[in-house]
C-alpha atoms as a PDB file:
ATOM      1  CA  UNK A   1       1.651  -5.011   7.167  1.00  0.00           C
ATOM      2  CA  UNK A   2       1.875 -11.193  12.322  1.00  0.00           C
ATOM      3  CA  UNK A   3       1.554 -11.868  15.637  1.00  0.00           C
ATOM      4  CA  UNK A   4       5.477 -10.164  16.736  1.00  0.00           C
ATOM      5  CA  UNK A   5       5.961  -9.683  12.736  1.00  0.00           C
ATOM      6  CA  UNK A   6       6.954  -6.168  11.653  1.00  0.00           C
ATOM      7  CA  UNK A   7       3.844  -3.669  10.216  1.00  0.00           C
ATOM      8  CA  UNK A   8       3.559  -4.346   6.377  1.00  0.00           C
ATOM      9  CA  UNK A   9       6.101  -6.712   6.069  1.00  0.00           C
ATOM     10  CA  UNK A  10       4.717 -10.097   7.573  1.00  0.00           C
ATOM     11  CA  UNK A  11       7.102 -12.270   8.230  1.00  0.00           C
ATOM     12  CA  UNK A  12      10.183 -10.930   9.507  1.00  0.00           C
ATOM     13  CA  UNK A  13      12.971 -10.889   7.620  1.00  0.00           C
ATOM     14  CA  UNK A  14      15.419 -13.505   9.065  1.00  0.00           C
ATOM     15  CA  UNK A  15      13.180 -15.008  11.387  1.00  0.00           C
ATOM     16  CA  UNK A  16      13.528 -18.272  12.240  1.00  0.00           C
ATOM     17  CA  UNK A  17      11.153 -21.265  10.734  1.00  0.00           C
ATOM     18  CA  UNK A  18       9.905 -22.267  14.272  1.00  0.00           C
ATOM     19  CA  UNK A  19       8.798 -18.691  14.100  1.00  0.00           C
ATOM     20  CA  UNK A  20       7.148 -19.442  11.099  1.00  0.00           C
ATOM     21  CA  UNK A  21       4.909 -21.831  12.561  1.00  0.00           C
ATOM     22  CA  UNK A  22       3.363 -19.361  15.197  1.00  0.00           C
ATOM     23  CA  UNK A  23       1.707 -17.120  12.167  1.00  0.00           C
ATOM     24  CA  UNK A  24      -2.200 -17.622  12.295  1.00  0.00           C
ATOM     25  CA  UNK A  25      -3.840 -19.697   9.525  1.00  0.00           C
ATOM     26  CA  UNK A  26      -3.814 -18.884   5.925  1.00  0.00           C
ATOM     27  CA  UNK A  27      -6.941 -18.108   5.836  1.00  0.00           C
ATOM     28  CA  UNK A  28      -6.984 -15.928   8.453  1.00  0.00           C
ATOM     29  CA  UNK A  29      -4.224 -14.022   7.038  1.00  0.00           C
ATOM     30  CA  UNK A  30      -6.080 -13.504   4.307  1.00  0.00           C
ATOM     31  CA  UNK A  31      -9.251 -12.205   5.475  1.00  0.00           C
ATOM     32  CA  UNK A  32      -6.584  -9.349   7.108  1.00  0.00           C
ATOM     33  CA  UNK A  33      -5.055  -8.592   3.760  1.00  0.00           C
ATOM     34  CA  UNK A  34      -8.106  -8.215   2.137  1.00  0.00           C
ATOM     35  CA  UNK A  35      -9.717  -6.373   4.884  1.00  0.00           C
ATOM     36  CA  UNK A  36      -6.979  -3.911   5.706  1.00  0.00           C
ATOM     37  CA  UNK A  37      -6.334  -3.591   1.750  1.00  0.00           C
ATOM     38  CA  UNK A  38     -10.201  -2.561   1.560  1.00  0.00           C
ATOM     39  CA  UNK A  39     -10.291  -0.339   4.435  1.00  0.00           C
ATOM     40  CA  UNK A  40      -7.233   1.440   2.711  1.00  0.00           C
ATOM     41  CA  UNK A  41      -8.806   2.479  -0.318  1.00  0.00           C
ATOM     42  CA  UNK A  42     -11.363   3.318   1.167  1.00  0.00           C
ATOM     43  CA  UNK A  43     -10.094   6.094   2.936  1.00  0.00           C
ATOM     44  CA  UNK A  44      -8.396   7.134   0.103  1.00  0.00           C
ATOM     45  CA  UNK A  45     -11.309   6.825  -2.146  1.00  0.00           C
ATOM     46  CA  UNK A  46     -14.060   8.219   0.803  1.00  0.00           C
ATOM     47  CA  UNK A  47     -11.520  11.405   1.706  1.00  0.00           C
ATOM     48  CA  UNK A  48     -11.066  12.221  -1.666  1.00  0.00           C
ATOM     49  CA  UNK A  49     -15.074  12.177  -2.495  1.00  0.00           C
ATOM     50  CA  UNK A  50     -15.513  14.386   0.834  1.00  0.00           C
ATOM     51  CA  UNK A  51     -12.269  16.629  -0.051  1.00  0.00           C
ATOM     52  CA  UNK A  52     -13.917  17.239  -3.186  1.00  0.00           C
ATOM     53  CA  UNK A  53     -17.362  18.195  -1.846  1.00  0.00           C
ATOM     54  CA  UNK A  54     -15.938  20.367   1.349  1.00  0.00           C
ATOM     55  CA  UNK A  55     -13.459  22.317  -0.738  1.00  0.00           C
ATOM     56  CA  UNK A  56     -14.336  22.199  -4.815  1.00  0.00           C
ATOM     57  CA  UNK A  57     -12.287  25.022  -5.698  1.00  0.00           C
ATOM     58  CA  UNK A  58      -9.470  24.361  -3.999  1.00  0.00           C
ATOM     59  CA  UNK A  59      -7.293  21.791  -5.707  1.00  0.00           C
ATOM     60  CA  UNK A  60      -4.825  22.416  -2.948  1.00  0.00           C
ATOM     61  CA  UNK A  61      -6.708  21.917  -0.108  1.00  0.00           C
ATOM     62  CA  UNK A  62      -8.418  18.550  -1.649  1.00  0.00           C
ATOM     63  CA  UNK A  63      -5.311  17.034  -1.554  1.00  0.00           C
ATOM     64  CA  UNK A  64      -4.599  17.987   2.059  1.00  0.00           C
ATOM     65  CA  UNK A  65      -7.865  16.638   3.307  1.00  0.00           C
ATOM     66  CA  UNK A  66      -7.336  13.555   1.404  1.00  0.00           C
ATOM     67  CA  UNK A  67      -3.375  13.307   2.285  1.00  0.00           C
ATOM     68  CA  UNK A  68      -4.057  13.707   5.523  1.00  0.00           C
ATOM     69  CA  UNK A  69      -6.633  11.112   5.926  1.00  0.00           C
ATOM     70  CA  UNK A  70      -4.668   8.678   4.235  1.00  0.00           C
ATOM     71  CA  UNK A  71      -1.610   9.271   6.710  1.00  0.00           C
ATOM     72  CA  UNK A  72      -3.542   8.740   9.736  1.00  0.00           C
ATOM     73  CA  UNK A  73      -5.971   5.754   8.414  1.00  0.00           C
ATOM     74  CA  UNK A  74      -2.762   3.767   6.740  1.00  0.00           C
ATOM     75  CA  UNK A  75      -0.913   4.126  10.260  1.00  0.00           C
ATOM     76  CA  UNK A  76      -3.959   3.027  12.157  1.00  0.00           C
ATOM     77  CA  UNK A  77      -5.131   0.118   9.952  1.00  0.00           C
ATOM     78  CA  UNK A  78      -0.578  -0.987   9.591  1.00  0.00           C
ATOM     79  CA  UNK A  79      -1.011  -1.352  13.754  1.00  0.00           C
ATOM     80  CA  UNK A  80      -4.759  -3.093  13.579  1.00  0.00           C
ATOM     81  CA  UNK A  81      -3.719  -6.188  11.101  1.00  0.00           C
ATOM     82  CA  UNK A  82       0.048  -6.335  11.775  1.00  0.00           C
ATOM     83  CA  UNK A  83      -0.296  -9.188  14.399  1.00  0.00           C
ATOM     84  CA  UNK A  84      -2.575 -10.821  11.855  1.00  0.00           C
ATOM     85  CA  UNK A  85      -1.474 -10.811   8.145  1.00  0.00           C
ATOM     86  CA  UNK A  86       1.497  -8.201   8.590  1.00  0.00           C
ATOM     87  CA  UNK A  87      -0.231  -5.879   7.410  1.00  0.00           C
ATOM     88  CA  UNK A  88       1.279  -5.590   3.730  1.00  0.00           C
ATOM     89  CA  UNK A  89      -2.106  -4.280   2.247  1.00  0.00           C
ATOM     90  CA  UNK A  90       0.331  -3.957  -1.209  1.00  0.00           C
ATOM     91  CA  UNK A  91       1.250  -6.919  -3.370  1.00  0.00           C
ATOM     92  CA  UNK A  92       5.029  -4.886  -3.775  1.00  0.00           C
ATOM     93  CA  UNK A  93       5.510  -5.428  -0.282  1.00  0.00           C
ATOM     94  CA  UNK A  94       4.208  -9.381  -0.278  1.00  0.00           C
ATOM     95  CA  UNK A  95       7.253  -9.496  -2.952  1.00  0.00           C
ATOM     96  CA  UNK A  96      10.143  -7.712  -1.907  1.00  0.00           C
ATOM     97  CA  UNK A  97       9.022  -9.086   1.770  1.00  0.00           C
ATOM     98  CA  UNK A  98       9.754 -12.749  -0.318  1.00  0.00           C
ATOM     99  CA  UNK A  99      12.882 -11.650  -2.690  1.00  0.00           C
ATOM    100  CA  UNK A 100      14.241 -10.542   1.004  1.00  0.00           C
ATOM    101  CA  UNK A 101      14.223 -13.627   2.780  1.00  0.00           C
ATOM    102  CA  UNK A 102      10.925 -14.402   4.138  1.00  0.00           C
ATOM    103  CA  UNK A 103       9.965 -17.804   3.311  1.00  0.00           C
ATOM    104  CA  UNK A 104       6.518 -17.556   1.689  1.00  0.00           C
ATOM    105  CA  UNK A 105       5.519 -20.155  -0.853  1.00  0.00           C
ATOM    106  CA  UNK A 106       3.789 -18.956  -4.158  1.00  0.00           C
ATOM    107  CA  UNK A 107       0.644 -19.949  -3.133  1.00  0.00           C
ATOM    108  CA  UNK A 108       0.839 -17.764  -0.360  1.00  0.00           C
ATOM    109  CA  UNK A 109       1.787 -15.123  -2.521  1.00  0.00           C
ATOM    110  CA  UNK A 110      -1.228 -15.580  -4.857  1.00  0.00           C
ATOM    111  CA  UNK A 111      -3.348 -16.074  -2.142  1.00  0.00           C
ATOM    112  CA  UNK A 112      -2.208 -12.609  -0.313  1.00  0.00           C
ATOM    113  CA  UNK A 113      -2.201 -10.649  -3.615  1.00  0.00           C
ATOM    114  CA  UNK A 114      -5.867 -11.979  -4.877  1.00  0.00           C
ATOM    115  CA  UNK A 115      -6.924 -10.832  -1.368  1.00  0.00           C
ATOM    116  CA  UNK A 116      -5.680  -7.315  -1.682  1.00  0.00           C
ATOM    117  CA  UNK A 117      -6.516  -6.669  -5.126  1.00  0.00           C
ATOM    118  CA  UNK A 118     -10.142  -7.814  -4.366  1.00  0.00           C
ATOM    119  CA  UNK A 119      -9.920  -5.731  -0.885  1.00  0.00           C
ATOM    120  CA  UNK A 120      -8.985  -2.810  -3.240  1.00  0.00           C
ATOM    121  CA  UNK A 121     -11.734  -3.145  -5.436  1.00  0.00           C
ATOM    122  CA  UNK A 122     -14.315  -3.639  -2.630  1.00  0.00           C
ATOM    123  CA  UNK A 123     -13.078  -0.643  -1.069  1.00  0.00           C
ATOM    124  CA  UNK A 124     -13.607   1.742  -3.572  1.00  0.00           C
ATOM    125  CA  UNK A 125     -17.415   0.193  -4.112  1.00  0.00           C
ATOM    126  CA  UNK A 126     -17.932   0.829  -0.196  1.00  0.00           C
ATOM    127  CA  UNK A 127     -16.832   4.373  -0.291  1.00  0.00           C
ATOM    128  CA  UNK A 128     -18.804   4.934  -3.285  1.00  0.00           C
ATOM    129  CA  UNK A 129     -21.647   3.759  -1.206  1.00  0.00           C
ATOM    130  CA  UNK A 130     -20.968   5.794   1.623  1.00  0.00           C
ATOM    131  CA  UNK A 131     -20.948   9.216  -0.425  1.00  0.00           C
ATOM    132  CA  UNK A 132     -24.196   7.619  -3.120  1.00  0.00           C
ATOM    133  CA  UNK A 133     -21.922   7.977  -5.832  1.00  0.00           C
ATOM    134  CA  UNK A 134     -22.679   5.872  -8.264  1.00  0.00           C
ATOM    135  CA  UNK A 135     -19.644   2.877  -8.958  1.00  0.00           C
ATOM    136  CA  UNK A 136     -18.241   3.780 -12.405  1.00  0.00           C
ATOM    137  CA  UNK A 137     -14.925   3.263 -14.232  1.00  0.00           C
ATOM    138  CA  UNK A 138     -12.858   6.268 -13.510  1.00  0.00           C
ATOM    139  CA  UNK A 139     -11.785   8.935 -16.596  1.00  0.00           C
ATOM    140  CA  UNK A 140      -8.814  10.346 -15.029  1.00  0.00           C
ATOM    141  CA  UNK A 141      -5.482   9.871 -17.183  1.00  0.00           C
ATOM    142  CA  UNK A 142      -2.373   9.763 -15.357  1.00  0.00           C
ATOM    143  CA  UNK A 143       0.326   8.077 -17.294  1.00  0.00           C
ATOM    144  CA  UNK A 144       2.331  10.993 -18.056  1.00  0.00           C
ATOM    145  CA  UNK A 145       6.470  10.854 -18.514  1.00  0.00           C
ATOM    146  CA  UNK A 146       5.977  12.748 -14.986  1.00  0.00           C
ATOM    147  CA  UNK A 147       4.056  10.442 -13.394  1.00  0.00           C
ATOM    148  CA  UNK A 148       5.367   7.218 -13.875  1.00  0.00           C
ATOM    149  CA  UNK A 149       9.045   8.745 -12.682  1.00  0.00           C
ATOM    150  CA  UNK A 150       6.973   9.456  -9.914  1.00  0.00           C
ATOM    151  CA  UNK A 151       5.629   6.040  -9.573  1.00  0.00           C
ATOM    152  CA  UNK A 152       9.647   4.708  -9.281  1.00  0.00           C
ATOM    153  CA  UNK A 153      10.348   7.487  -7.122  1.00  0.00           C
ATOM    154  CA  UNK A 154       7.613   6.999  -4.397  1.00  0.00           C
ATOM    155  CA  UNK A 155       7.584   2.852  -4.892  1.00  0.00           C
ATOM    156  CA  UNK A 156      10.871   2.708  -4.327  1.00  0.00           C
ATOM    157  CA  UNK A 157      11.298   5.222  -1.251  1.00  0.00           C
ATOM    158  CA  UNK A 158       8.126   3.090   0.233  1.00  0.00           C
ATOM    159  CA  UNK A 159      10.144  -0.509  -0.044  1.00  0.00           C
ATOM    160  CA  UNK A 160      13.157   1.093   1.624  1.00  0.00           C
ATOM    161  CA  UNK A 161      10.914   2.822   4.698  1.00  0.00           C
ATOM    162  CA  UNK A 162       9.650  -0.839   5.375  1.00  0.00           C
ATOM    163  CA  UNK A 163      12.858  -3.011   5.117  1.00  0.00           C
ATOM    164  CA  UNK A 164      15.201   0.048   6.707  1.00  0.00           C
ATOM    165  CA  UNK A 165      13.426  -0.062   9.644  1.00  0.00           C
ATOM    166  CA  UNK A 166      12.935  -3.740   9.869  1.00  0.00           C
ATOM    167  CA  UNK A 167      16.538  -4.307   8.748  1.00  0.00           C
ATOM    168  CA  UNK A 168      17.501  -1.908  11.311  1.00  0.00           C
ATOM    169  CA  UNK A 169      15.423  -3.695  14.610  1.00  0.00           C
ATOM    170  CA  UNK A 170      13.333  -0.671  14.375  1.00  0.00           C
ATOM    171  CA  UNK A 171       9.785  -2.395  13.428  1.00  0.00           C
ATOM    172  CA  UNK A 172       7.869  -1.069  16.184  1.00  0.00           C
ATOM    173  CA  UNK A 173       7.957   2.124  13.751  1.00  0.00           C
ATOM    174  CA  UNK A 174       6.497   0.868  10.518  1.00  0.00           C
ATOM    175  CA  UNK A 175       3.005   1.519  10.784  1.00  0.00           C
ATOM    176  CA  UNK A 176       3.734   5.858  11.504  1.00  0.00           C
ATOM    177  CA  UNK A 177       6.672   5.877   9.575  1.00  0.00           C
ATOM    178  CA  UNK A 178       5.101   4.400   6.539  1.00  0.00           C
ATOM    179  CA  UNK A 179       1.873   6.120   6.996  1.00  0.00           C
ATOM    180  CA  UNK A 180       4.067   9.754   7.630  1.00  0.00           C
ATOM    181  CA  UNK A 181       6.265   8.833   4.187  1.00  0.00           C
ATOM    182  CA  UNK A 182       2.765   8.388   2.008  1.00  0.00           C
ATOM    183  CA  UNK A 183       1.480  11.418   3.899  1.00  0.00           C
ATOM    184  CA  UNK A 184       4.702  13.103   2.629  1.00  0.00           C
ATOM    185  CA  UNK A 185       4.711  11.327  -1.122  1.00  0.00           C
ATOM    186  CA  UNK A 186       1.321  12.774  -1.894  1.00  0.00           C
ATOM    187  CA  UNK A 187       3.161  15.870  -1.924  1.00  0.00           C
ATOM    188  CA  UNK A 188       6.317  15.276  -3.441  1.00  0.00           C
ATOM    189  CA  UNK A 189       5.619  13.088  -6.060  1.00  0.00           C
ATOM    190  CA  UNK A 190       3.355  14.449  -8.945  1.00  0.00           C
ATOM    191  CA  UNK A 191       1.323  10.969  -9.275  1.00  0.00           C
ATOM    192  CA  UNK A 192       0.372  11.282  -5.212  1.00  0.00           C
ATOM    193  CA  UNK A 193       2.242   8.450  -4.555  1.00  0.00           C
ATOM    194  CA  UNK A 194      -0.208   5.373  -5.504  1.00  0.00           C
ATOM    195  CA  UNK A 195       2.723   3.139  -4.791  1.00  0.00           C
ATOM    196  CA  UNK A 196       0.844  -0.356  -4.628  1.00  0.00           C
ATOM    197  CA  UNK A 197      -0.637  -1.872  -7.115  1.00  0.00           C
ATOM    198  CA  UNK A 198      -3.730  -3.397  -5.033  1.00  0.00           C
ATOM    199  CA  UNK A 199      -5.125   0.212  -4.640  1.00  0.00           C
ATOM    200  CA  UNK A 200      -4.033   1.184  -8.071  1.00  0.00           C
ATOM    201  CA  UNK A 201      -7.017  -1.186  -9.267  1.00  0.00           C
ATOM    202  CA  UNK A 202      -9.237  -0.334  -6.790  1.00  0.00           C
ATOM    203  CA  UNK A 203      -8.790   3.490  -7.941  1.00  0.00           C
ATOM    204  CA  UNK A 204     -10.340   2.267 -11.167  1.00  0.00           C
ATOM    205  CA  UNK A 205     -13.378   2.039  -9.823  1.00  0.00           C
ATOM    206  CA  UNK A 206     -14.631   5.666  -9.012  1.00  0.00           C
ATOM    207  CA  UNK A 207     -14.845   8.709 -11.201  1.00  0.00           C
ATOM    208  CA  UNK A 208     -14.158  10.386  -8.557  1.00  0.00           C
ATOM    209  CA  UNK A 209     -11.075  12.702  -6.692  1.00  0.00           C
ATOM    210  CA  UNK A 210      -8.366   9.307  -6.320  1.00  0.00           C
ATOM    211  CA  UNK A 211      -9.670   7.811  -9.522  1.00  0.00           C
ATOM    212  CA  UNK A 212      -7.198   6.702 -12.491  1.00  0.00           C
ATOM    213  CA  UNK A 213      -8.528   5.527 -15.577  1.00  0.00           C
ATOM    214  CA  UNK A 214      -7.455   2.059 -16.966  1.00  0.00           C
ATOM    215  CA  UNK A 215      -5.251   3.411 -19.661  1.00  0.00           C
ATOM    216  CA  UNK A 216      -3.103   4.499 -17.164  1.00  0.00           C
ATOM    217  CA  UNK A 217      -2.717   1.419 -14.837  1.00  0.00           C
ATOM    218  CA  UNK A 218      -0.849  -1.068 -16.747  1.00  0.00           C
ATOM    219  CA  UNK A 219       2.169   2.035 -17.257  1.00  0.00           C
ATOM    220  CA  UNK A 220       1.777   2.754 -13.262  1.00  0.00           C
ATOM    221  CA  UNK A 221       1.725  -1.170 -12.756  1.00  0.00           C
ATOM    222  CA  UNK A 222       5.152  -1.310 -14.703  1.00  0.00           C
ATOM    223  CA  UNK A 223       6.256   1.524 -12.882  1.00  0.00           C
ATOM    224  CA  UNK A 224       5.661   0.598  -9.177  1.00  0.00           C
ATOM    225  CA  UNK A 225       7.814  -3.038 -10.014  1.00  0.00           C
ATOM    226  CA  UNK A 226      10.551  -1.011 -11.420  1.00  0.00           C
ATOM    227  CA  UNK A 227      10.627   1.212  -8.293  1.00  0.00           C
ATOM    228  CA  UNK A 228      10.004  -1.532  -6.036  1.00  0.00           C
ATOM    229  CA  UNK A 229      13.268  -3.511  -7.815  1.00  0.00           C
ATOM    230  CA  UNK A 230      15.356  -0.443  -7.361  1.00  0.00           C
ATOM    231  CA  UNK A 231      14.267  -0.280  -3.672  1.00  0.00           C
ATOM    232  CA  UNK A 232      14.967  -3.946  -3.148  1.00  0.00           C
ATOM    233  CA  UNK A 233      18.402  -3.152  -4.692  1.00  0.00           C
ATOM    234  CA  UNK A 234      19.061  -0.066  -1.902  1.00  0.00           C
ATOM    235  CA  UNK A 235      17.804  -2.391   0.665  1.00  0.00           C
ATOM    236  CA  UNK A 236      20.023  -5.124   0.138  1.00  0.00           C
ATOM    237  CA  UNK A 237      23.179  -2.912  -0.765  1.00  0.00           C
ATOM    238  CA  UNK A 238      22.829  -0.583   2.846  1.00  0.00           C
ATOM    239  CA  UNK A 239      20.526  -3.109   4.625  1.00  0.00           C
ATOM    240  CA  UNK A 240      22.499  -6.455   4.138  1.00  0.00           C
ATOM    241  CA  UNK A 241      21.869  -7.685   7.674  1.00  0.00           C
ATOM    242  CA  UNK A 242      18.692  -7.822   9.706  1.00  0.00           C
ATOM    243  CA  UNK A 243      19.036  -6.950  13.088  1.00  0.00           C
ATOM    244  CA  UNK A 244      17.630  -7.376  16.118  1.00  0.00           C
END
């Protein structure tokens, strides 16, 4: 989610170009995306392989192990690699960060999307590693009516955490706020709130607790832009103004 820049939002929205100038290098940036994108699913990934080994008859309780791991590790990791990328760790963010005012150039875009979606993917490898499960294409189908409602639902209430509070001068709470909101979504939604697309391909690959089979990600893919557009929409309609 850069140097004074906002958790999971980069650039600031209205900031200044001489502000601009101050980010660190592209490359740089980069490595943080794809890092912090990595580290991501691999809590997700990792907690859900442990969930499933501490508690296997417990659906329940899985999902609180893995919830709350993800709640704390996203808040942590939003606060490590804000100052560096800004900590988007979601191409929806990089996006609606852009369609918002932040004056990224699409080759900055690729570059930050590439890095997460490879972070993703490299995630879920390492925390298949760390539990020696073996690194397979996951079997789980997701893509029900249900679901992908969900998807909107959780996609959208995500973009309008970040840009509220960074609309409203309050950036300093991004990284809890969003990490407390996905905390929440995996309970409220009945996808579990994958909300980013960059982890949505990662979850491919592990058959595991968090996995979703590849049937199902194109309809979640199409679902997370639809609720990301809606939550661009809010944003802009009760949001107009950046303050602060």
């Amino acid at each position: 989610m850069t140097d004074h820049r906002p958790p999971s939002e980069g650039v600031a929205l209205g900031d200044e170009p001489t502000q601009a100038a101050t980010e660190p290098p592209l490359w740089r940036r980069a490595i943080g995306e794809a890092l912090g994108t990595g580290l991501l699913v691999a809590i997700v990934v990792g907690s859900g392989i442990a969930a499933q080994q501490l508690s296997p008859n417990d659906t329940g309780l899985m999902l609180l192990e893995n919830s709350l791991a993800t709640t704390l590790g996203l808040a942590v990791l939003i606060a490590m690699f804000q100052k560096v990328s800004g900590a988007h760790f979601n191409p929806i963010v990089t996006l609606a960060d852009r369609v918002l005012g932040t004056r990224r150039s699409v080759g900055e875009i690729i570059i930050y999307v590439a890095a997460q979606v490879v972070g993703g993917i490299g995630g879920a490898v390492l925390a298949n590693a760390m539990f020696a499960t073996s690194t397979s294409i996951s079997s789980t189908d997701r893509a029900t009516a249900g679901h992908l409602l969900a998807e909107v639902v959780a996609t959208a209430g995500l973009v309008l955490v970040i840009f509220a509070l960074v609309r409203g001068g309050r950036a300093e709470a991004v990284a809890p706020a969003v990490g407390a909101y996905i905390g929440a979504a995996y309970w409220f939604t009945s996808s579990t709130s994958f909300a980013n697309p960059a982890v949505t391909i990662g979850r491919i690959f592990t058959d595991t607790f968090a996995g979703i089979a590849p049937t199902s990600v194109l309809p979640f893919l199409g679902a997370q832009v639809v609720g990301a557009a809606i939550g661009v929409a809010v944003v802009m309609l009760v949001f107009p103004v950046r303050k602060g």
